[in-house]
Protein backbone atom coordinates (compact mmCIF):
# COMPACT_ATOMS: atom_id res chain seq x y z
CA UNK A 1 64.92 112.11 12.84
CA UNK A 2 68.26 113.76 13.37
CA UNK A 3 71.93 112.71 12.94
CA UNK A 4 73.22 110.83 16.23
CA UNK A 5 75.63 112.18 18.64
CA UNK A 6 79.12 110.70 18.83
CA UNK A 7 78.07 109.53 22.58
CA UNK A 8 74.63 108.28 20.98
CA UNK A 9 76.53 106.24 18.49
CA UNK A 10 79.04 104.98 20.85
CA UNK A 11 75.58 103.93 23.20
CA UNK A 12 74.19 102.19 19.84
CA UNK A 13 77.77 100.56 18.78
CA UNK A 14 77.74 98.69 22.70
CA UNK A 15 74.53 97.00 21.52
CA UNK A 16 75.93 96.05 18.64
CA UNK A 17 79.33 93.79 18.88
CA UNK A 18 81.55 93.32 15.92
CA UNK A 19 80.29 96.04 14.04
CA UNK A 20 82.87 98.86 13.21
CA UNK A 21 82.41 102.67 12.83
CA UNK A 22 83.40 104.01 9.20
CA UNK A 23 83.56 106.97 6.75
CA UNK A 24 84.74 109.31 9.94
CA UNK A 25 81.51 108.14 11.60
CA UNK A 26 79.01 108.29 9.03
CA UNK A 27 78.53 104.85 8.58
CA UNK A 28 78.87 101.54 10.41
CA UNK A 29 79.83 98.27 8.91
CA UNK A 30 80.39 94.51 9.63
CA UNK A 31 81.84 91.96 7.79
CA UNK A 32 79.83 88.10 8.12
CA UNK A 33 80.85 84.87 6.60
CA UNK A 34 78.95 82.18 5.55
CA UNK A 35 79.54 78.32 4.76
CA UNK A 36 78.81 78.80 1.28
CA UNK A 37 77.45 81.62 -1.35
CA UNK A 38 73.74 80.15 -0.84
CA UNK A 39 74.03 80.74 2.78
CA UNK A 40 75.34 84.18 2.07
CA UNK A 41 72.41 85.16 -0.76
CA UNK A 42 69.98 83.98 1.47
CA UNK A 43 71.10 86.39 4.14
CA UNK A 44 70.68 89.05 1.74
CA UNK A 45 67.37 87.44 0.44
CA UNK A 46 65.99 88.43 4.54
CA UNK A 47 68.18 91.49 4.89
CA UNK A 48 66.17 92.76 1.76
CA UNK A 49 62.82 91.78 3.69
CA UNK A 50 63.64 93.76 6.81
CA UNK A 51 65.28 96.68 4.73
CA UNK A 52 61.66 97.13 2.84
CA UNK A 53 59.88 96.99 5.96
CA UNK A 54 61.92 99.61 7.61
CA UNK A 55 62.30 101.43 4.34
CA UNK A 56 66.13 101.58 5.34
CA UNK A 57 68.67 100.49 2.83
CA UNK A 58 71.92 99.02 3.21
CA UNK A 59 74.37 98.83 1.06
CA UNK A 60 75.31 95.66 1.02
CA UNK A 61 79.10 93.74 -0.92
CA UNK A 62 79.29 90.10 -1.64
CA UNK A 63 82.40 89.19 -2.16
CA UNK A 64 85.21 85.78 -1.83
CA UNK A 65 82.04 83.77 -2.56
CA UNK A 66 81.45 83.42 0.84
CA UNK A 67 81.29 87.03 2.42
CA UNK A 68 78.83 89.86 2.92
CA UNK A 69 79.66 93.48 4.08
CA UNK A 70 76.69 95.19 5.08
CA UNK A 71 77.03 99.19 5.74
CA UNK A 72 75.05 101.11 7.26
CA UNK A 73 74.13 104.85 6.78
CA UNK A 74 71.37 107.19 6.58
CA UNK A 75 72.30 108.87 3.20
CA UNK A 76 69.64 111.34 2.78
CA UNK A 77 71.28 113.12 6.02
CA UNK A 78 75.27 111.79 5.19
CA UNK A 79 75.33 110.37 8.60
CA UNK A 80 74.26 107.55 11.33
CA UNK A 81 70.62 107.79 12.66
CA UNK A 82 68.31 106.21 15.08
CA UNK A 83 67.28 103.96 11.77
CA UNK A 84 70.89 102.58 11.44
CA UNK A 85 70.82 100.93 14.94
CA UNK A 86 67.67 99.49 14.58
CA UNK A 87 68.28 97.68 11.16
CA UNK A 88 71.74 96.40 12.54
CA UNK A 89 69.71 95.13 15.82
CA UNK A 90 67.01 93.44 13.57
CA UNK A 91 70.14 92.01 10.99
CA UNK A 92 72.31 90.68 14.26
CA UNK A 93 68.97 88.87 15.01
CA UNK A 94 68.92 87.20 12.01
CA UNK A 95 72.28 85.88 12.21
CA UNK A 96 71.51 84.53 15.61
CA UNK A 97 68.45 82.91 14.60
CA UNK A 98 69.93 81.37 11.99
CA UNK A 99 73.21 80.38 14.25
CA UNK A 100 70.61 78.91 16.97
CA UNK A 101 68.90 77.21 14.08
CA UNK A 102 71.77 75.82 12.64
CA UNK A 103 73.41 74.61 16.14
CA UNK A 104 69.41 73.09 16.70
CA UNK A 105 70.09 70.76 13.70
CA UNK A 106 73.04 69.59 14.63
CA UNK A 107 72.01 68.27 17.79
């Protein structure tokens, strides 16, 4: 597993939306807000579950009660990797399950 190009990250970032390139392209990063700090902690709560699968960790800011800033990086390396894309792929499905899940209720 090596560093990513920047045309392989801009390939990932496509795939991606919302999710901004940081730390002069060493990391990537989104912002998501929640209804409420339980809705927020339990996002974390199934980011952690994914993250010890993958054995990737994000670093991960709560903040405003109500927000969650998860960045991504592949620290041993100081840069983006293959790994990187794949957790924010598995963490934007998790936010659309739980968006489809929460429009499915109020139906």
């Amino acid at each position: 597993m090596g560093l990513l190009s920047i045309s392989q990250i801009n390939e990932n970032l496509a795939k991606i939306p919302d999710w901004n390139l940081e730390d002069n392209g060493k990391s990537v990063m989104k912002i998501f807000e929640f209804k409420d700090f339980s809705q927020a902690v339990s996002f974390i709560n199934r980011i952690s579950e994914i993250a010890e699968r993958e054995q990737h960790h994000p670093n991960l800011r709560l903040y405003n009660y109500n927000k969650l800033e998860v960045n991504l990086s592949t620290h041993s390396l100081n840069g983006l990797t293959e790994k990187d894309f794949t957790l924010a792929m598995k963490i934007e499905e998790l936010i659309q399950n739980a968006e489809d899940k929460e429009r499915n209720a109020d139906q």
